[in-house]
Protein backbone atom coordinates (compact mmCIF):
# COMPACT_ATOMS: atom_id res chain seq x y z
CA UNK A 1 15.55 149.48 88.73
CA UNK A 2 14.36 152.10 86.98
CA UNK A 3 12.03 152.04 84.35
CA UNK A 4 10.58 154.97 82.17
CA UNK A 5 6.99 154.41 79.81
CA UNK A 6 6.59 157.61 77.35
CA UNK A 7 4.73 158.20 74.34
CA UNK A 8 7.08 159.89 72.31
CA UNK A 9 4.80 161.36 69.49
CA UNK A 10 7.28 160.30 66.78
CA UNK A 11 11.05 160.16 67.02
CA UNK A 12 11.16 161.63 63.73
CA UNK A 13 12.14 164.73 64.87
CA UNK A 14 15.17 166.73 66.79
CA UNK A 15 13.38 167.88 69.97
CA UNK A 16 11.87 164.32 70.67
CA UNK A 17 15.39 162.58 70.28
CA UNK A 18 17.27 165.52 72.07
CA UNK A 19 14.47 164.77 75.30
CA UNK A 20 14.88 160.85 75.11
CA UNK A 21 18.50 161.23 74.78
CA UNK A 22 19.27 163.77 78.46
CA UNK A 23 16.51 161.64 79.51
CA UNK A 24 18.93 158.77 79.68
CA UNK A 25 22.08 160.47 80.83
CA UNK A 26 20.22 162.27 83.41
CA UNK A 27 18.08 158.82 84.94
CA UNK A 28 20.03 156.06 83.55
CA UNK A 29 16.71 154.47 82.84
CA UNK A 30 17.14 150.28 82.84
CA UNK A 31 13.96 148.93 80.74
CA UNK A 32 12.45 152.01 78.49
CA UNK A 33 8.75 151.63 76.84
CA UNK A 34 7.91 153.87 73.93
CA UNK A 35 4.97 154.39 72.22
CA UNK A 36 3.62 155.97 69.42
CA UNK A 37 7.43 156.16 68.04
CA UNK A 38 6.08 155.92 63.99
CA UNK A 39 9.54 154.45 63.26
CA UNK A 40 9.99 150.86 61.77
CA UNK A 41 12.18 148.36 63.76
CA UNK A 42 15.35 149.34 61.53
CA UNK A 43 15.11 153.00 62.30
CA UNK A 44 14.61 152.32 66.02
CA UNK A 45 18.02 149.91 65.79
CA UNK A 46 20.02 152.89 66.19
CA UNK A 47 18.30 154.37 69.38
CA UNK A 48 19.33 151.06 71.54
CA UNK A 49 22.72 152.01 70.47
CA UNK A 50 22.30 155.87 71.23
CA UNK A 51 20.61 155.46 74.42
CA UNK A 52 22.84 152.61 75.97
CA UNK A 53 19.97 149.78 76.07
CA UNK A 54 21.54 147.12 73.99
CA UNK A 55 18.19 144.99 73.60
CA UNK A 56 15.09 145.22 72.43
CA UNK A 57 11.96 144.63 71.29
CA UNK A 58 9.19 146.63 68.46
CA UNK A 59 5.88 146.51 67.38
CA UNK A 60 5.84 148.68 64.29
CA UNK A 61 2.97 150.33 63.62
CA UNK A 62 0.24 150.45 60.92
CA UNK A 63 0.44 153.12 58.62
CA UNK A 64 1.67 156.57 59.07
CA UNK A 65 1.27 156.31 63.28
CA UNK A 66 1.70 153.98 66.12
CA UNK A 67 4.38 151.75 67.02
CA UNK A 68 6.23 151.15 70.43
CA UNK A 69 9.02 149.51 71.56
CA UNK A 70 10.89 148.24 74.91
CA UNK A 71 14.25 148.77 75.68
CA UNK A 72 17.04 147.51 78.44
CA UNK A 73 19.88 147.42 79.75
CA UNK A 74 22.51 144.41 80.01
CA UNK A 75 22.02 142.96 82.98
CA UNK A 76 17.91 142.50 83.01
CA UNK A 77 17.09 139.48 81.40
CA UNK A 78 13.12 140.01 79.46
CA UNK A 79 11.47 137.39 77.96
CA UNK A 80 8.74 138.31 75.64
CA UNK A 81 5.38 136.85 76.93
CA UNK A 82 2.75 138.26 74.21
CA UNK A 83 2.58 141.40 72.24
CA UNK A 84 -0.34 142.60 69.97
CA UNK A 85 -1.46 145.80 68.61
CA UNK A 86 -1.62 147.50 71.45
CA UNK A 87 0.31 146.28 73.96
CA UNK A 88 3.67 144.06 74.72
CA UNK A 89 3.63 141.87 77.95
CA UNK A 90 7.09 140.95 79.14
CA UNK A 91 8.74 138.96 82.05
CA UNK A 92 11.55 140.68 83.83
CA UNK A 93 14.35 139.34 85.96
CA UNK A 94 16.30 141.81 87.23
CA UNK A 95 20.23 141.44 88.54
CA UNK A 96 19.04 140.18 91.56
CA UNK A 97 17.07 137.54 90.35
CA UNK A 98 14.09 139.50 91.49
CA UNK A 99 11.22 138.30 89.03
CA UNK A 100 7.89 140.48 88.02
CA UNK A 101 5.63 141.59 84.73
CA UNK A 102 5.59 144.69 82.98
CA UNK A 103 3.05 145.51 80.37
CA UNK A 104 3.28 148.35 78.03
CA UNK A 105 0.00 149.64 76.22
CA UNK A 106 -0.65 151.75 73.52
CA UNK A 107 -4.69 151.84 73.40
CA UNK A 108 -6.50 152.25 70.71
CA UNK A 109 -7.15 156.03 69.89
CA UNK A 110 -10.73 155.54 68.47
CA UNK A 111 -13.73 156.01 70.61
CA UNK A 112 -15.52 153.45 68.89
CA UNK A 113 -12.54 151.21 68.99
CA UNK A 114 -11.45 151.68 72.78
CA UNK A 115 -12.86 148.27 74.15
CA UNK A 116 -10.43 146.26 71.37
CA UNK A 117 -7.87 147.72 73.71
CA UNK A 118 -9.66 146.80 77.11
CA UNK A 119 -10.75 143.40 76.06
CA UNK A 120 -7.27 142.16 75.33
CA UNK A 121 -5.66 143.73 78.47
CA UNK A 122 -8.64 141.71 80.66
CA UNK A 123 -7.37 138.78 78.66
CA UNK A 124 -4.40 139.16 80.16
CA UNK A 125 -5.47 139.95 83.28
CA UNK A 126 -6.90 135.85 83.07
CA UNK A 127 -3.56 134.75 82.74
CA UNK A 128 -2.31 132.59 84.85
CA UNK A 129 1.12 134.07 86.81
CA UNK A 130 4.64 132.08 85.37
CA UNK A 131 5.58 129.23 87.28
């Protein structure tokens, strides 16, 4: 399986969705996380198409910034375990049946703010594995 995390600075613009785009024909990436993609969940709706990843899931982000996103193929089955403001926790079963976690985080970016980001991420640390 192959599985890609970028922050993507905004897929507002041609560059950034030229990159993601030969990113995917040249890997053929299965589950995608991207962060900081300032799009709303509509917007993104027509990346899952473009890239090939038929499902998904989005935290939009607050204001002008932020936001991420996971994307996969058919064939992987996620199931969405938690998701907050900075981060989406997932269960992953792959064709196989193989079964693990992924977690994709977007931290906070102020200083002050940084341990929001690190107390929620030991809270799920605590969590007890799936059955």
């Amino acid at each position: 399986m192959k599985i890609v995390a970028w922050n993507c600075r905004g897929l507002g613009n041609r560059s950034a969705v030229r990159g993601l785009l030969e990113l995917q024909k040249s890997e053929g990436v299965d589950l995608l996380f991207l962060s900081e993609t300032k799009l709303d969940k509509r917007r993104l709706e027509r990346f899952r198409w473009m890239l090939g990843l038929t499902n998904m899931l989005v935290r939009e982000g607050e204001g002008q910034g932020g936001g991420f996103a996971v994307f996969w193929r058919r064939g992987v089955n996620v199931s969405l375990r938690s998701m907050s403001q900075y981060y989406i926790d997932v269960d992953v079963k792959d064709d196989d049946g193989f079964e693990w976690r992924f977690t994709g985080v977007y931290g906070e970016s102020k200083g002050d703010l940084k341990y929001c980001t690190w107390q929620q991420l030991q809270g799920l640390y605590a969590e007890p594995a799936k059955p």
